[in-house]
Protein backbone atom coordinates (compact mmCIF):
# COMPACT_ATOMS: atom_id res chain seq x y z
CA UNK A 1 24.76 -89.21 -57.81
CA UNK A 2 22.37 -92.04 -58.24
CA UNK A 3 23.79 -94.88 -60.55
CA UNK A 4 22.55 -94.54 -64.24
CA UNK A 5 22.25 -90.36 -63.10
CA UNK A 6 23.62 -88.25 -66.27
CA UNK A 7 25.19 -84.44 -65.31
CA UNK A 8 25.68 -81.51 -67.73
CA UNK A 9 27.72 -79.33 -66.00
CA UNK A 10 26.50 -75.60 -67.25
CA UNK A 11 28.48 -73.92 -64.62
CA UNK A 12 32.02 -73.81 -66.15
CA UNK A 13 33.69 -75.88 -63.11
CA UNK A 14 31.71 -73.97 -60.64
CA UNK A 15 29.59 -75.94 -58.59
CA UNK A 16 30.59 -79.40 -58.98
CA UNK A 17 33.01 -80.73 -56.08
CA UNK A 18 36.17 -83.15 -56.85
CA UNK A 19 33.97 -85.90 -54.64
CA UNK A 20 31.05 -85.82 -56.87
CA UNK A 21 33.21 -85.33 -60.39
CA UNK A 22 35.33 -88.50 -58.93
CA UNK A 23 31.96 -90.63 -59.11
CA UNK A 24 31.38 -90.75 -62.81
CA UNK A 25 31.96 -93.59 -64.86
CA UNK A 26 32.66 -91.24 -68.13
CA UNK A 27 32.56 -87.25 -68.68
CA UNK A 28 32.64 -86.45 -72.42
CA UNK A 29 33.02 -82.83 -73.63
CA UNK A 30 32.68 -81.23 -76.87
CA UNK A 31 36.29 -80.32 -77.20
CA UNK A 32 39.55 -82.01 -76.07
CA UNK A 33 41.80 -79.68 -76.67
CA UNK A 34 39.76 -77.09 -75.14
CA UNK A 35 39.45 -78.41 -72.28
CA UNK A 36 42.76 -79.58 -71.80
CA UNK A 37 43.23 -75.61 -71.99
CA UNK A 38 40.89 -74.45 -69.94
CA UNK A 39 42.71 -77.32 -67.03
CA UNK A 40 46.08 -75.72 -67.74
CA UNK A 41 44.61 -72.29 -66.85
CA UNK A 42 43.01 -73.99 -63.30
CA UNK A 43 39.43 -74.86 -64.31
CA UNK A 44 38.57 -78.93 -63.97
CA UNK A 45 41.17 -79.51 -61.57
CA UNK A 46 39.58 -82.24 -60.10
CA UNK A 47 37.88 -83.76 -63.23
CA UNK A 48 38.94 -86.47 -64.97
CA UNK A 49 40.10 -86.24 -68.33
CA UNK A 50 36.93 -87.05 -70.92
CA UNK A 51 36.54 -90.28 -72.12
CA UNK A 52 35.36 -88.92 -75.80
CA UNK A 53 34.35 -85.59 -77.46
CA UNK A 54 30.65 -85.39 -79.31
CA UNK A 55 32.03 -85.78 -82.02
CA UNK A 56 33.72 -89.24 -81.28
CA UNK A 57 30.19 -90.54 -79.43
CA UNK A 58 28.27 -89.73 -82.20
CA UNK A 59 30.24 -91.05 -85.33
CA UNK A 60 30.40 -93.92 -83.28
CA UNK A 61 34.10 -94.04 -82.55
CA UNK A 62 33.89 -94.54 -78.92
CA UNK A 63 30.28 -95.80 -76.89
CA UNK A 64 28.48 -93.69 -74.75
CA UNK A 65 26.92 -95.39 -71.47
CA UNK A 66 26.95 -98.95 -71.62
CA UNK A 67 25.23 -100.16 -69.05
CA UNK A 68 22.13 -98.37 -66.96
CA UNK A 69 24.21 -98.13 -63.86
CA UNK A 70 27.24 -95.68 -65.19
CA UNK A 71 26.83 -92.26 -64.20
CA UNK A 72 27.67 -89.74 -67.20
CA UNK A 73 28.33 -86.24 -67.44
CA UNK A 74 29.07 -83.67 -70.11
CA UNK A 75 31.06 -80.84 -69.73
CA UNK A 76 30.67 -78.99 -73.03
CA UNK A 77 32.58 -75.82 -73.07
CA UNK A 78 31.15 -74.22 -76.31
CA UNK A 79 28.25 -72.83 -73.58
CA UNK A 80 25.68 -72.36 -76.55
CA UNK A 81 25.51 -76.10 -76.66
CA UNK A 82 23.97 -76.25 -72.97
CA UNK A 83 22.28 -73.10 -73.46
CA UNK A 84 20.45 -74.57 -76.17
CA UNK A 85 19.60 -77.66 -74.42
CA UNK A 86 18.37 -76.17 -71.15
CA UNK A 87 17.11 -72.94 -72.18
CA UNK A 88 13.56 -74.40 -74.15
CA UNK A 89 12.79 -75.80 -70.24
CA UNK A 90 13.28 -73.25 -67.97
CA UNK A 91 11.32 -71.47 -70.10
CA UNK A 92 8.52 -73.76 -70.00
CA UNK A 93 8.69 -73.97 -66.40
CA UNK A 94 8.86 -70.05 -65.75
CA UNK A 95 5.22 -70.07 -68.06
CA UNK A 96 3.90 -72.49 -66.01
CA UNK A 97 4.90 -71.07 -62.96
CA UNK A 98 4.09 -68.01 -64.53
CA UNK A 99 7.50 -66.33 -63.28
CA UNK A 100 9.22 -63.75 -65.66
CA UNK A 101 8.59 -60.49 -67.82
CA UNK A 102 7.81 -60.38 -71.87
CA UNK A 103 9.76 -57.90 -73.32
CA UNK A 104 8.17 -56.00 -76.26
CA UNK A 105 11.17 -56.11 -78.78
């Protein structure tokens, strides 16, 4: 990844490789304990442990990025979270590419 890149990883420790996980600066996730679970079950093997949780980065117990070189990543296990994030975009895209079906619910 490009220095100053940030990653959300959506994919629950699918598609990331230990290579690219190895060249962030800080991963923060929305739940330690969680995902100190999810690693004893064999997920995030080759992930570092998280520097802070949300929670931590924003009541300003620990910094996020510090500098506009360090590469960042969030692995936030509560799925929603990302869901919520990505999901407004790709459905802007898919109207503008005008890609998809409106169901009548």
């Amino acid at each position: 990844m490009k220095p100053g890149a940030f990653a959300s990883a959506v994919d629950f420790d699918s598609y990331w490789t230990s290579a690219a996980l190895a060249q962030m600066d800080k991963i923060s996730t929305d739940d330690h304990a969680q995902f100190q679970y999810y690693r004893k079950a064999g997920y995030f093997q080759g992930t570092q442990n998280p520097y802070a949780d949300l929670g931590e980065l924003v009541a300003g117990l620990k910094v996020g990025r510090q500098n506009d070189q360090e590469r960042t990543m969030a692995i936030n296990l509560g799925l929603a979270l990302d869901d919520m994030a990505v999901a407004p975009e790709i459905f802007r895209q898919a109207r503008v590419m005008g890609l998809g079906t409106w169901l009548d619910l």
